[in-house]
N, C-alpha and C. Protein backbone atom coordinates (compact mmCIF):
# COMPACT_ATOMS: atom_id res chain seq x y z
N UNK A 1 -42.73 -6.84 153.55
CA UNK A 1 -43.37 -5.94 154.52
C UNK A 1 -43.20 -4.50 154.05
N UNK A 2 -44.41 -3.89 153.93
CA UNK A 2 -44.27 -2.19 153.70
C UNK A 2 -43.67 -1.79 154.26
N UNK A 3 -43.26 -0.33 154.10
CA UNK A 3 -42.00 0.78 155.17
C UNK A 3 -42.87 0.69 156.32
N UNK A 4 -44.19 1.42 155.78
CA UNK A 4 -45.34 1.82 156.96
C UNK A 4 -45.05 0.73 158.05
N UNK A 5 -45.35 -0.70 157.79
CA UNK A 5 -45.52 -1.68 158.71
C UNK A 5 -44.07 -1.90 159.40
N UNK A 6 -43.00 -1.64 159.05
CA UNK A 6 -41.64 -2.35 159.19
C UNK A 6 -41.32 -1.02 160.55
N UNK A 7 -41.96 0.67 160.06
CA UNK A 7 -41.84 1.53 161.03
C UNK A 7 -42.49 0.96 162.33
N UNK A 8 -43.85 0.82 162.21
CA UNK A 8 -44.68 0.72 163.41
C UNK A 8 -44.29 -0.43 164.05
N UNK A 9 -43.82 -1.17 163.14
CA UNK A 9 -43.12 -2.72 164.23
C UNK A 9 -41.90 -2.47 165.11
N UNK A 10 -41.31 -1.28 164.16
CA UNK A 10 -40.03 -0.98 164.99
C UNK A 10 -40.32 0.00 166.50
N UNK A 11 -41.55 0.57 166.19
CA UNK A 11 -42.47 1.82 167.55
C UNK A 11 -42.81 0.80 168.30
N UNK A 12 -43.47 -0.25 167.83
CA UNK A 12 -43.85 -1.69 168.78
C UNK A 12 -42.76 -1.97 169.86
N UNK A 13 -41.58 -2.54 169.31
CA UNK A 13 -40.67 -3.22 169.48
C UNK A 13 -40.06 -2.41 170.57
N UNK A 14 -39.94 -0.97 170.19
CA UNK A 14 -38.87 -0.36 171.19
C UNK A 14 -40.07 0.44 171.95
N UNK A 15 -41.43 0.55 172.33
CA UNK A 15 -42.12 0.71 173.21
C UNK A 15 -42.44 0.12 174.23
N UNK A 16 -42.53 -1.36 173.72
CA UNK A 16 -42.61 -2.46 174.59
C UNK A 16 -41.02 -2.87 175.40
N UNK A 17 -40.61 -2.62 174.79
CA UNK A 17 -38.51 -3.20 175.54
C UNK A 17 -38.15 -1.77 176.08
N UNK A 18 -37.98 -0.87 175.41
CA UNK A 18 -37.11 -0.02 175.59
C UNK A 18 -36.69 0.49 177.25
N UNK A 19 -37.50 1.09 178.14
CA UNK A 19 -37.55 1.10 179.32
C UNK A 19 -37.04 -0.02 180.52
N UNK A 20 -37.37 -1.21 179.98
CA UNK A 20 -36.69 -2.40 181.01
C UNK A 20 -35.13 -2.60 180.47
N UNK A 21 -33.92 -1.83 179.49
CA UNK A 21 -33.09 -2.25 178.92
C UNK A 21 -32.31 -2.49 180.09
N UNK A 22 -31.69 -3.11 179.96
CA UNK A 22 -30.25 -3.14 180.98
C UNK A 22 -28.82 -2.17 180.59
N UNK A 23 -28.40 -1.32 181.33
CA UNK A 23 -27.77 -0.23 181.20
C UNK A 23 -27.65 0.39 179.98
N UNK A 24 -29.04 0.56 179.59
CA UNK A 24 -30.00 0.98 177.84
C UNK A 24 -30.27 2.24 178.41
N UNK A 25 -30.78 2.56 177.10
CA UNK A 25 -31.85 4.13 176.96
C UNK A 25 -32.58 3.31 175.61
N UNK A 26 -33.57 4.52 175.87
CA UNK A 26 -34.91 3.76 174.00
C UNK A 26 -35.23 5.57 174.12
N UNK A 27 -35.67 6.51 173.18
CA UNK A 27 -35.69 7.42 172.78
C UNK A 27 -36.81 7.75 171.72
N UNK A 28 -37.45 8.87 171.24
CA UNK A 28 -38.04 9.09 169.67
C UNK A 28 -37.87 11.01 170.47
N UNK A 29 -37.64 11.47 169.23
CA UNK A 29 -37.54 12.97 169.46
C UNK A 29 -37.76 13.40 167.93
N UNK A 30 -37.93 14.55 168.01
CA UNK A 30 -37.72 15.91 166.69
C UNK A 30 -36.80 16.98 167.04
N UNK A 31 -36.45 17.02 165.73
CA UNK A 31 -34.96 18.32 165.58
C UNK A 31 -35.73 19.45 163.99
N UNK A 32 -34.77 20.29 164.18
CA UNK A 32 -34.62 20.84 163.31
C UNK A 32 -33.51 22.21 163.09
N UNK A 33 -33.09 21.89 161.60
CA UNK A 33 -31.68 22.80 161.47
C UNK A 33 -31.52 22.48 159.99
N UNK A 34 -30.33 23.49 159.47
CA UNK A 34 -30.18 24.08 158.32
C UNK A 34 -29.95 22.78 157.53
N UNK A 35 -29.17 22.51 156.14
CA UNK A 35 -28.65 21.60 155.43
C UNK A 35 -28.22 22.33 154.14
N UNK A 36 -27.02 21.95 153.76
CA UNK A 36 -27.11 22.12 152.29
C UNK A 36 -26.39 21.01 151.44
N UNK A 37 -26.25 21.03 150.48
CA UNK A 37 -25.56 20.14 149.06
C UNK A 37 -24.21 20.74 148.94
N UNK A 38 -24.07 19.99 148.46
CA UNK A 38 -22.47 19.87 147.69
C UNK A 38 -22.49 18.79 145.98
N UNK A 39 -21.01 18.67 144.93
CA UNK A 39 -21.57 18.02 144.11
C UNK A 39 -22.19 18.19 142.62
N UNK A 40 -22.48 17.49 142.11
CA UNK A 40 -23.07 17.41 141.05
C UNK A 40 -24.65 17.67 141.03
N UNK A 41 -25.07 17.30 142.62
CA UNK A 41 -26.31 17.27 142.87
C UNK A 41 -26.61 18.46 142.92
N UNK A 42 -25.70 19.39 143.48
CA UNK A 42 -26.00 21.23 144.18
C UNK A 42 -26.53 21.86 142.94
N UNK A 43 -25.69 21.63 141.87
CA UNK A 43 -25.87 22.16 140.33
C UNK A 43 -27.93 22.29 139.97
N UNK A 44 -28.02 21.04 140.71
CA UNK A 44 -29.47 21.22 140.37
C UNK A 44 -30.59 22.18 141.49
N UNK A 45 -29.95 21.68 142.88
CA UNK A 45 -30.99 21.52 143.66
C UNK A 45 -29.64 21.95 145.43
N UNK A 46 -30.82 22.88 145.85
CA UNK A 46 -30.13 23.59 147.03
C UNK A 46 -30.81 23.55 148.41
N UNK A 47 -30.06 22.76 149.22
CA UNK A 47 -30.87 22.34 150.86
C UNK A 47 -31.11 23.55 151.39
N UNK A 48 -32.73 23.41 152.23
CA UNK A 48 -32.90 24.17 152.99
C UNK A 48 -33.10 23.60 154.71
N UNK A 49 -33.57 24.22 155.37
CA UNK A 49 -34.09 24.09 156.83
C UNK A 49 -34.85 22.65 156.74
N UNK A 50 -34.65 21.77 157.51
CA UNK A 50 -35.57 21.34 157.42
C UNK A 50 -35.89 20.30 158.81
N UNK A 51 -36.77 19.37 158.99
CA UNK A 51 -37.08 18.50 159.95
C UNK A 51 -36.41 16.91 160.47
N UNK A 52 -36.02 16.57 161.59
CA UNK A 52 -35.55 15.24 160.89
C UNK A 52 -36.17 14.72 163.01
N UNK A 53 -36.80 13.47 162.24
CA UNK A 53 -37.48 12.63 163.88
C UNK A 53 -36.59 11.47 163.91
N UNK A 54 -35.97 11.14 164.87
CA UNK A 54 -35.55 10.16 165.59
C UNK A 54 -35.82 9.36 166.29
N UNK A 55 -35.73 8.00 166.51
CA UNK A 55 -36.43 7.06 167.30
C UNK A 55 -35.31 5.96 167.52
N UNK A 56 -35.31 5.67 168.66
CA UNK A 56 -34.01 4.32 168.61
C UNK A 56 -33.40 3.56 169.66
N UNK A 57 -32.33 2.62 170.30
CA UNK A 57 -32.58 2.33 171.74
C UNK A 57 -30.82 2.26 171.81
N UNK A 58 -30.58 1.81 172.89
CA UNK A 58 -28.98 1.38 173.28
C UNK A 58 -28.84 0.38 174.10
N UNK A 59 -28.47 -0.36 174.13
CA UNK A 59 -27.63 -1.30 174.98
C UNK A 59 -26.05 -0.93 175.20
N UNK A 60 -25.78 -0.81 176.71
CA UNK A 60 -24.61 -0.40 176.85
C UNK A 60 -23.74 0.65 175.79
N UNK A 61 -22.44 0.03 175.10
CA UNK A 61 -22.25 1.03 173.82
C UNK A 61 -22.71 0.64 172.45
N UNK A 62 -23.48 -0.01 172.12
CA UNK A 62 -24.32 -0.29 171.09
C UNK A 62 -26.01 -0.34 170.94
N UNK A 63 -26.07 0.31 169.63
CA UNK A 63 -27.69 0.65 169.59
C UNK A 63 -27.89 0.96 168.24
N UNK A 64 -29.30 1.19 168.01
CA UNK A 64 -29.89 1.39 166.58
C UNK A 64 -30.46 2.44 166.45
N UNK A 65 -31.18 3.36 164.81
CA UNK A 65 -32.34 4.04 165.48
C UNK A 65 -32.25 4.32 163.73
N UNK A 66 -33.57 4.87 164.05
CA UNK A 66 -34.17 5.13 162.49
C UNK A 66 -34.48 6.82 162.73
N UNK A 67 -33.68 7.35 161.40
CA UNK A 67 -33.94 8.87 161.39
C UNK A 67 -34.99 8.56 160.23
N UNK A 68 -35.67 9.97 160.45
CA UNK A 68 -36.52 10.22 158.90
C UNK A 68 -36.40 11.86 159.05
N UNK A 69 -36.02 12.21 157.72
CA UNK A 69 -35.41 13.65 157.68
C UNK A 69 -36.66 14.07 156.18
N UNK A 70 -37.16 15.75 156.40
CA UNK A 70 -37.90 16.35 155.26
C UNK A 70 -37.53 17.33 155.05
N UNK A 71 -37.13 17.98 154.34
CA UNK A 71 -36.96 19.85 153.81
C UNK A 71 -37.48 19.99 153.07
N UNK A 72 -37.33 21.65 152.86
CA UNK A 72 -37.92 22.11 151.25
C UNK A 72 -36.68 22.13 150.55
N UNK A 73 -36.79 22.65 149.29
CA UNK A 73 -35.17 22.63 148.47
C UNK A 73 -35.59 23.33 147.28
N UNK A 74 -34.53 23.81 146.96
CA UNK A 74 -34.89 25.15 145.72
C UNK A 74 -34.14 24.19 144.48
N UNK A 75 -34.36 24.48 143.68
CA UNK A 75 -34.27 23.89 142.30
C UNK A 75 -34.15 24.64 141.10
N UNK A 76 -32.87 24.41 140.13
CA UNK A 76 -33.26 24.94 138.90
C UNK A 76 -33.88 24.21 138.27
N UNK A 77 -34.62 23.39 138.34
CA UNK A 77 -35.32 22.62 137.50
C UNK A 77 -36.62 23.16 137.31
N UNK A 78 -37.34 22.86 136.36
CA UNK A 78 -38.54 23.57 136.22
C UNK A 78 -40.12 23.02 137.31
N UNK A 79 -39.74 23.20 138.61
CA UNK A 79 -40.71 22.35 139.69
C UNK A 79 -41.15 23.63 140.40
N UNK A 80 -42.55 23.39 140.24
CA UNK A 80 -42.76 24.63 141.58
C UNK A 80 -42.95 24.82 143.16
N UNK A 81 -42.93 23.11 143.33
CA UNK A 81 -42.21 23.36 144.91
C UNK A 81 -41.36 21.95 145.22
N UNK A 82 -40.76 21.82 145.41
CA UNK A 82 -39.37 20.27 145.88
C UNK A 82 -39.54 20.83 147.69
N UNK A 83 -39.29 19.09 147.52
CA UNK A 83 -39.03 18.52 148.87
C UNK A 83 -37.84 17.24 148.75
N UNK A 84 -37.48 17.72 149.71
CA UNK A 84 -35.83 15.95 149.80
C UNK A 84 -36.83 15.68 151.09
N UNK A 85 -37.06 14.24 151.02
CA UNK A 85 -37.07 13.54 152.61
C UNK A 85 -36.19 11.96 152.00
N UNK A 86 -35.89 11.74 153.96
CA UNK A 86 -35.26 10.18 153.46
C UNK A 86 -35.72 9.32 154.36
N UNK A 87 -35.28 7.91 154.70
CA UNK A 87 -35.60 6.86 156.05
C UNK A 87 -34.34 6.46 156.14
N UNK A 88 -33.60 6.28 157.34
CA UNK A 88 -31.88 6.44 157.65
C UNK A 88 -32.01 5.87 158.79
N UNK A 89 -31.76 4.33 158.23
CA UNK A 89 -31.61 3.41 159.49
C UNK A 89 -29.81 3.17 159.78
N UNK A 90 -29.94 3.20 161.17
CA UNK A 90 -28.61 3.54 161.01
C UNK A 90 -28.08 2.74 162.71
N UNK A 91 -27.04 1.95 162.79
CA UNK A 91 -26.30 1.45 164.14
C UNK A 91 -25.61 2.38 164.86
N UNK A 92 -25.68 2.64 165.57
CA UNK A 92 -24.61 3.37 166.34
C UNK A 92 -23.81 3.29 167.50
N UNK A 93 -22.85 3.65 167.63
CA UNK A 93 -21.87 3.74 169.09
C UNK A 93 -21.58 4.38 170.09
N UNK A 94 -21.66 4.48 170.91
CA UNK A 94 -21.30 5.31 172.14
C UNK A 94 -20.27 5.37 172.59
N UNK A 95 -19.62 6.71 172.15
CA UNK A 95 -18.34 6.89 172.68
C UNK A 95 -18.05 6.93 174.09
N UNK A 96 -18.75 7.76 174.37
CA UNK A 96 -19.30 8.35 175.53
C UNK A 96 -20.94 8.20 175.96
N UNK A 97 -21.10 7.04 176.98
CA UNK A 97 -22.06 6.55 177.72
C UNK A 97 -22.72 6.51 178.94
N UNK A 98 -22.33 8.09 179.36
CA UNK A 98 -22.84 8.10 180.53
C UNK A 98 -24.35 8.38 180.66
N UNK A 99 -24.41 8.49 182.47
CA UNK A 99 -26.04 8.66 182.46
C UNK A 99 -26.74 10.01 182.03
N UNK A 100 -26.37 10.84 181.90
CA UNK A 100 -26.73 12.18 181.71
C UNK A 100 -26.14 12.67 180.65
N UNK A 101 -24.55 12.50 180.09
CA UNK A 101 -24.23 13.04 178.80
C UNK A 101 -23.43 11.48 177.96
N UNK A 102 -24.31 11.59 176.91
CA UNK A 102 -23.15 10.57 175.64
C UNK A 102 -23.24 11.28 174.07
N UNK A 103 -22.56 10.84 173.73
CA UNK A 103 -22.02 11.04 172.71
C UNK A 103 -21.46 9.54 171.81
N UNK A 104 -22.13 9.78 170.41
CA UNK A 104 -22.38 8.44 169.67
C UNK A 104 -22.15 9.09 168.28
N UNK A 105 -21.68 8.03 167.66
CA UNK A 105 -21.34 7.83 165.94
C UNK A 105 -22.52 6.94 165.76
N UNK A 106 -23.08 7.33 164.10
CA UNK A 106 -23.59 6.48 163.52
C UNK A 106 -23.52 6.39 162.25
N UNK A 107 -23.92 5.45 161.73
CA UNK A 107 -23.73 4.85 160.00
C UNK A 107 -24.61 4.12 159.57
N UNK A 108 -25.21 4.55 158.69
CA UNK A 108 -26.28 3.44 157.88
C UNK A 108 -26.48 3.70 156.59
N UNK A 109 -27.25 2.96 155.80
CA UNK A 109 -27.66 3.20 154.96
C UNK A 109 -29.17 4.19 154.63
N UNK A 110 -29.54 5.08 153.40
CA UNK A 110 -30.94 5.34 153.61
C UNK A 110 -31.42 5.45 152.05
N UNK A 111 -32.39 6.01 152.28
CA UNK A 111 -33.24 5.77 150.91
C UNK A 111 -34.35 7.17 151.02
N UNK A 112 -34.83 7.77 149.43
CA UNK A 112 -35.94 8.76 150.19
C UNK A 112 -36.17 9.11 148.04
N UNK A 113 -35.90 10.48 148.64
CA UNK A 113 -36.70 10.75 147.03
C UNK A 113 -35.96 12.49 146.80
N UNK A 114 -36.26 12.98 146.11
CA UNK A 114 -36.68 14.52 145.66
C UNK A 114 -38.42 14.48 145.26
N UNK A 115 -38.83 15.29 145.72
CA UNK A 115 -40.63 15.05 145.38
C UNK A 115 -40.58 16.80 145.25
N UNK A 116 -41.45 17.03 143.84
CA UNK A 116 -42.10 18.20 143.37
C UNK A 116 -43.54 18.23 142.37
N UNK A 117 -43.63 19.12 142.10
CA UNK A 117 -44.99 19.80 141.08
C UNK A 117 -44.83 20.03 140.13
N UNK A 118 -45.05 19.64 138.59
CA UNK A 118 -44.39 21.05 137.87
C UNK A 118 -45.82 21.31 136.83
N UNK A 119 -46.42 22.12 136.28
CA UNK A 119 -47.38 22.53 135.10
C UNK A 119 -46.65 21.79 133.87
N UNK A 120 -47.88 21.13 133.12
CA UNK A 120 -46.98 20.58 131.84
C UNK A 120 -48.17 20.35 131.67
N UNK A 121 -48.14 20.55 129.71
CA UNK A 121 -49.06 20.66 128.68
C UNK A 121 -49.70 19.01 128.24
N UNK A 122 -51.36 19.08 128.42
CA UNK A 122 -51.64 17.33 128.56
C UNK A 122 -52.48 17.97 127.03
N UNK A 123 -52.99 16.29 126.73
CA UNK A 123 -53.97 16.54 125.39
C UNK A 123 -54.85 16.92 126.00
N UNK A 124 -56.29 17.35 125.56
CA UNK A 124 -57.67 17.67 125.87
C UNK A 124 -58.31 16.34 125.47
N UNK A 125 -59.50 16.06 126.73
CA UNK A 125 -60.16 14.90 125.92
C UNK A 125 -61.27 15.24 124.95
N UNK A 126 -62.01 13.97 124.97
CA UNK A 126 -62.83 14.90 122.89
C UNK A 126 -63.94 15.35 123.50
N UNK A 127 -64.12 15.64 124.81
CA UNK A 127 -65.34 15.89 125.08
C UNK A 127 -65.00 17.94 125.13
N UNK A 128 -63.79 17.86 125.30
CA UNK A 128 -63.21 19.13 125.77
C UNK A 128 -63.21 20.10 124.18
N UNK A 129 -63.38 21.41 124.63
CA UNK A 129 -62.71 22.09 123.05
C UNK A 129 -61.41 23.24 122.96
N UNK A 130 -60.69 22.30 122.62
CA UNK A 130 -58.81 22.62 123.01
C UNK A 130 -58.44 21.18 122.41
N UNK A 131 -57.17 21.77 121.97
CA UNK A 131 -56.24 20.70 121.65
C UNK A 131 -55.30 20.15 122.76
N UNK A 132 -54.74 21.15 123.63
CA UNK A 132 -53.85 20.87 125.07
C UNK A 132 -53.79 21.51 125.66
N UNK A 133 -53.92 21.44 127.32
CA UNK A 133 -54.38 22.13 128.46
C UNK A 133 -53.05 22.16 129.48
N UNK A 134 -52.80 22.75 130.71
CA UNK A 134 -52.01 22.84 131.52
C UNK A 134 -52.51 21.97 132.59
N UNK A 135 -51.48 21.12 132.88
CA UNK A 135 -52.22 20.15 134.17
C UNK A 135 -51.05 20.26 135.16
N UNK A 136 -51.15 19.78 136.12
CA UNK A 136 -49.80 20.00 137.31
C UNK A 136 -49.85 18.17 137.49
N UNK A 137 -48.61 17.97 137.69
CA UNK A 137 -47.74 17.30 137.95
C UNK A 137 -47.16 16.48 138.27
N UNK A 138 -47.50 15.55 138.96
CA UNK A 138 -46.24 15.02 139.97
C UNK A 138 -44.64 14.33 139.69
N UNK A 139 -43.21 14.68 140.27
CA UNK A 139 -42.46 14.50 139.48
C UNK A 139 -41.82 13.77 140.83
N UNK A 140 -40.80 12.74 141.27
CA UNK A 140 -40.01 12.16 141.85
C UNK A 140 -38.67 11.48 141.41
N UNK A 141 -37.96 11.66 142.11
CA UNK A 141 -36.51 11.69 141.73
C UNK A 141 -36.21 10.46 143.12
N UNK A 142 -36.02 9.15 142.76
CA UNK A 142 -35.81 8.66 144.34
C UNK A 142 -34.05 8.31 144.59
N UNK A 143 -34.03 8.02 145.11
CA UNK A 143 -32.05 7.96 145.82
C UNK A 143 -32.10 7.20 146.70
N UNK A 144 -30.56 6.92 147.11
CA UNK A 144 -30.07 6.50 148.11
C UNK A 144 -28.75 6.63 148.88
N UNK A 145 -28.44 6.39 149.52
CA UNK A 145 -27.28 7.11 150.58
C UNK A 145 -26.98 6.23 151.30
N UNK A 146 -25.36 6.64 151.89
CA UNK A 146 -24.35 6.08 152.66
C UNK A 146 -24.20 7.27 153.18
N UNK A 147 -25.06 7.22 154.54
CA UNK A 147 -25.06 8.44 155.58
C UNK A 147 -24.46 8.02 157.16
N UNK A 148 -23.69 8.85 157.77
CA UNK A 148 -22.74 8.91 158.81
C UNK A 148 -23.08 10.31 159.85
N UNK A 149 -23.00 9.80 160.80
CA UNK A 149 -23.01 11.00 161.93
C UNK A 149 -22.18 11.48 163.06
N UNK A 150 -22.59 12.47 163.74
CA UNK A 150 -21.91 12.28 165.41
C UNK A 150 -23.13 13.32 165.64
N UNK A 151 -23.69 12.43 167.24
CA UNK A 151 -24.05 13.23 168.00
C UNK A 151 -24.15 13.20 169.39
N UNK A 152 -23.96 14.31 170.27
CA UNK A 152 -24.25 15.04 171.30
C UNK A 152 -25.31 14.91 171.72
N UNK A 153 -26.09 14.37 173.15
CA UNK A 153 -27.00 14.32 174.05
C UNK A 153 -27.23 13.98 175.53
N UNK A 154 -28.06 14.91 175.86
CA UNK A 154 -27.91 15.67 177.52
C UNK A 154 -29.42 15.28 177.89
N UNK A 155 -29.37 14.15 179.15
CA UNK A 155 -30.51 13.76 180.09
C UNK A 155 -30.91 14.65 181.04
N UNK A 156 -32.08 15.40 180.80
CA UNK A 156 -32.57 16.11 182.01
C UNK A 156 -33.28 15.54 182.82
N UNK A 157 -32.96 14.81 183.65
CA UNK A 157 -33.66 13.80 184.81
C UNK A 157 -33.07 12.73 184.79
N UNK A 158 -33.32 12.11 185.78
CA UNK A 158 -33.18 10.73 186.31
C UNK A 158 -34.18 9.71 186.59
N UNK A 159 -36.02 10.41 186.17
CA UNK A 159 -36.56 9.23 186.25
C UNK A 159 -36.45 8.33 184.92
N UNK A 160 -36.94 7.15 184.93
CA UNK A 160 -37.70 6.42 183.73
C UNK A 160 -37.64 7.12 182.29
N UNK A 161 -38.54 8.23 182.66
CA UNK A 161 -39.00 8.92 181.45
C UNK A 161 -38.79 9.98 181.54
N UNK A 162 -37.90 10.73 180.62
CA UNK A 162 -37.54 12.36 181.06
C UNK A 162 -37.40 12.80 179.69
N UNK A 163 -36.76 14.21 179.87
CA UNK A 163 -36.65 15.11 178.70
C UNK A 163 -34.94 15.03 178.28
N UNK A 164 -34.95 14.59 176.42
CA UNK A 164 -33.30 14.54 176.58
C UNK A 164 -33.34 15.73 175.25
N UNK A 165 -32.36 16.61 175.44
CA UNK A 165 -31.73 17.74 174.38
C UNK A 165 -30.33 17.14 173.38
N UNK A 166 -30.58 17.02 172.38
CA UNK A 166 -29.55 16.42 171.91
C UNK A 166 -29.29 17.48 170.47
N UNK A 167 -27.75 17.40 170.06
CA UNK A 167 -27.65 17.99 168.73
C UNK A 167 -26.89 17.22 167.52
N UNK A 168 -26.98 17.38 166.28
CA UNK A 168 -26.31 16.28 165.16
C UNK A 168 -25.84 16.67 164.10
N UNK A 169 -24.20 16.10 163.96
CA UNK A 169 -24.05 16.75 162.50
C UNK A 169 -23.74 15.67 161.90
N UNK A 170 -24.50 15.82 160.58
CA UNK A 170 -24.57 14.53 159.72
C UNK A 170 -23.96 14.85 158.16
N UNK A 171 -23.90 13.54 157.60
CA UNK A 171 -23.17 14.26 156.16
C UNK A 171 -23.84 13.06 155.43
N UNK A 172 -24.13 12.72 154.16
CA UNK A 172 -24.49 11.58 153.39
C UNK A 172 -23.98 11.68 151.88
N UNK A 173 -23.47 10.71 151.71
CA UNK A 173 -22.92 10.34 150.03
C UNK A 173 -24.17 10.23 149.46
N UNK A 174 -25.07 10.51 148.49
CA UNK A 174 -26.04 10.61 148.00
C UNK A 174 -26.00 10.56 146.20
N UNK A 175 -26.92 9.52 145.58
CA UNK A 175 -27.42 9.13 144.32
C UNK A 175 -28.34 9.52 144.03
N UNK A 176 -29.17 10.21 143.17
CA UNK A 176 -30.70 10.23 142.69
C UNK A 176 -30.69 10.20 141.55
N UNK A 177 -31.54 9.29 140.86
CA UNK A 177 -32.18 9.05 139.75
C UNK A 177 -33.08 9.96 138.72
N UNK A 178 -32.06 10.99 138.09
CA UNK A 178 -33.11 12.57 137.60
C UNK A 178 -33.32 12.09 135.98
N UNK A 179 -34.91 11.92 135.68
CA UNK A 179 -34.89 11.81 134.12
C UNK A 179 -34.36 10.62 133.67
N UNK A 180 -33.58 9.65 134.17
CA UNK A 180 -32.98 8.82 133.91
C UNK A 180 -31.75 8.77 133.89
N UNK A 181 -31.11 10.06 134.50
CA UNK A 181 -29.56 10.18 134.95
C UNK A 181 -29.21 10.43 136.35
N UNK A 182 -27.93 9.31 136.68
CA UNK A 182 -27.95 9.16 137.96
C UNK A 182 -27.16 10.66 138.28
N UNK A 183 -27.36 11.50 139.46
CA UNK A 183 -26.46 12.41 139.73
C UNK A 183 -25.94 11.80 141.26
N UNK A 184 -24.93 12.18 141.63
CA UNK A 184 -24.35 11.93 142.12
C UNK A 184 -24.24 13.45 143.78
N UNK A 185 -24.18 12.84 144.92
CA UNK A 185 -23.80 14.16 145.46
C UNK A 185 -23.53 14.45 147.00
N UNK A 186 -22.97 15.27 147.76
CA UNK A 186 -23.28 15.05 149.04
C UNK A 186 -24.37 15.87 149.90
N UNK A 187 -24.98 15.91 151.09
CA UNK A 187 -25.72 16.57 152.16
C UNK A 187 -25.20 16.43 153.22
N UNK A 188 -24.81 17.86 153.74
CA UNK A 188 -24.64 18.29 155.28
C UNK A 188 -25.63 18.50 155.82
N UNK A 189 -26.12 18.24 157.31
CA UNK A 189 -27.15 18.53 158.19
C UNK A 189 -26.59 19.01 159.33
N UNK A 190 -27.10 19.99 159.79
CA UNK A 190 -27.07 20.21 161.61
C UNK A 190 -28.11 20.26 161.82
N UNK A 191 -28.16 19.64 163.08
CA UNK A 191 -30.20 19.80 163.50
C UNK A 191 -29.53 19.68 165.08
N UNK A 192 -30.68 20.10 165.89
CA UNK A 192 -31.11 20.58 167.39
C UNK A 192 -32.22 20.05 167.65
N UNK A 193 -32.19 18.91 168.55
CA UNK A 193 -33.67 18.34 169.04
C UNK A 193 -34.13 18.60 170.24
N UNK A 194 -35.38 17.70 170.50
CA UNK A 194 -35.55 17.77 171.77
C UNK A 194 -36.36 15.83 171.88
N UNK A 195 -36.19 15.03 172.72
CA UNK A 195 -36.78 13.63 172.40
C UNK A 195 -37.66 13.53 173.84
N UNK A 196 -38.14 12.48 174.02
CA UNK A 196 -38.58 12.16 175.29
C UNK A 196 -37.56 10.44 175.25
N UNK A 197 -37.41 10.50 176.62
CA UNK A 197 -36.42 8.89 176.62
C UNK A 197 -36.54 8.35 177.48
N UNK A 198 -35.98 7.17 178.23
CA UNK A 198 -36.21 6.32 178.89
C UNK A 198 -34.87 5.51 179.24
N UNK A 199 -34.87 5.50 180.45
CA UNK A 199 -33.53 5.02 181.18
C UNK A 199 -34.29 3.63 181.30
C-alpha cells in the first residue's frame, strides 16, 4: 500500500471512530515553530522554522497519531533551495488525561528526505550547438529516525467538536543517506498548534 493510501485510510479510520471513542479524543491540527540540528548532520545542513500537521486518537491513556513535519534548511552544500520533511508515526501516552488539559509522551519511528535544486552541467543534444549546458536539478537525500516527544494540550470546550491549543518539544536521532554516505545526526523541534478535536 502507498504512503498516500495508508494516510487517507488512517483520515478514514479516525473520522469515522474517532468521536464515538469511549473516554477517547481523535484530533488533526497544524503547528508551527523553530528547529535546529545538532551532529555530524549540522556540519552540512541547518534547521529552520518550519510546519508540522498532526492527526491521531486516544483511548483512555493510550493512543496513536501520525505527525508530518516540512522546513526550509540552509546548506553548505551546493543546493539552491533544501527542504527536510518527514512522516512520524508515533504511540503515545498520557500522563496526564484529563478533560480539558493532558499531557502525553510519544515515540515512533519516521522516515522523510532532505529535498533540493542544484544547476549542474548536462551534454547538449546533436540537435543543439554547444557541447554542455546548465540544467537544474533534482537532488534527495532520504533518512530515517528514532523520534520522541512531550506534549502539552488545552480543550477549549466541552462540545463533541471544539478548538484544542496544544504545544511540542520533540527531538529525533536521525540518518540520511548524502552521495552515498550515511551521516548521522540529531533535530530539535518546538512547535505551537492549534487542532480541531473531538471528545
Amino acid at each position: 500500500m502507498s504512503r498516500v493510501a495508508s494516510a487517507v485510510l488512517f483520515v478514514l479510520v479516525l473520522a469515522s471512530g474517532g468521536p464515538a471513542l469511549a473516554d477517547g479524543d481523535a484530533f488533526f491540527g497544524l503547528g508551527f515553530g523553530p528547529g535546529r540540528m545538532a551532529g555530524a548532520l549540522a556540519e552540512q545542513f541547518s534547521g529552520g522554522s518550519g510546519l508540522r500537521f498532526r492527526l491521531g486518537f486516544r483511548g483512555r491513556r493510550f493512543g496513536s497519531e501520525l505527525g508530518i513535519s516540512i522546513g526550509d534548511v540552509d546548506t553548505t552544500r551546493d543546493l539552491d533551495t533544501a527542504i527536510m520533511y518527514a512522516y512520524r508515526p508515533a504511540a503515545t501516552f498520557y500522563a496526564l488525561d484529563g478533560r480539558t488539559f493532558q499531557l502525553l509522551a510519544r515515540a515512533g519511528l519516521g522516515f522523510g528526505a532532505i529535498s533540493g535544486t542544484r544547476m549542474t552541467e548536462v551534454a547538449c543534444e546533436l540537435a543543439e550547438e554547444c557541447v554542455t549546458k546548465s540544467s537544474q536539478q533534482q537532488v534527495r537525500y532520504p533518512g530515517a529516525s528514532l523520534d520522541a516527544g512531550l506534549t502539552a494540550q488545552v480543550h477549549l470546550g466541552r462540545d463533541i467538536r471544539h478548538v484544542m491549543l496544544w504545544i511540542d518539544v520533540g527531538t529525533s536521532l536521525t540518518r540520511h543517506q548524502i552521495d552515498g554516505t550515511t551521516t548521522s545526526g540529531r533535530t530539535y523541534e518546538l512547535t505551537i498548534g492549534i487542532a480541531n478535536a473531538f471528545h
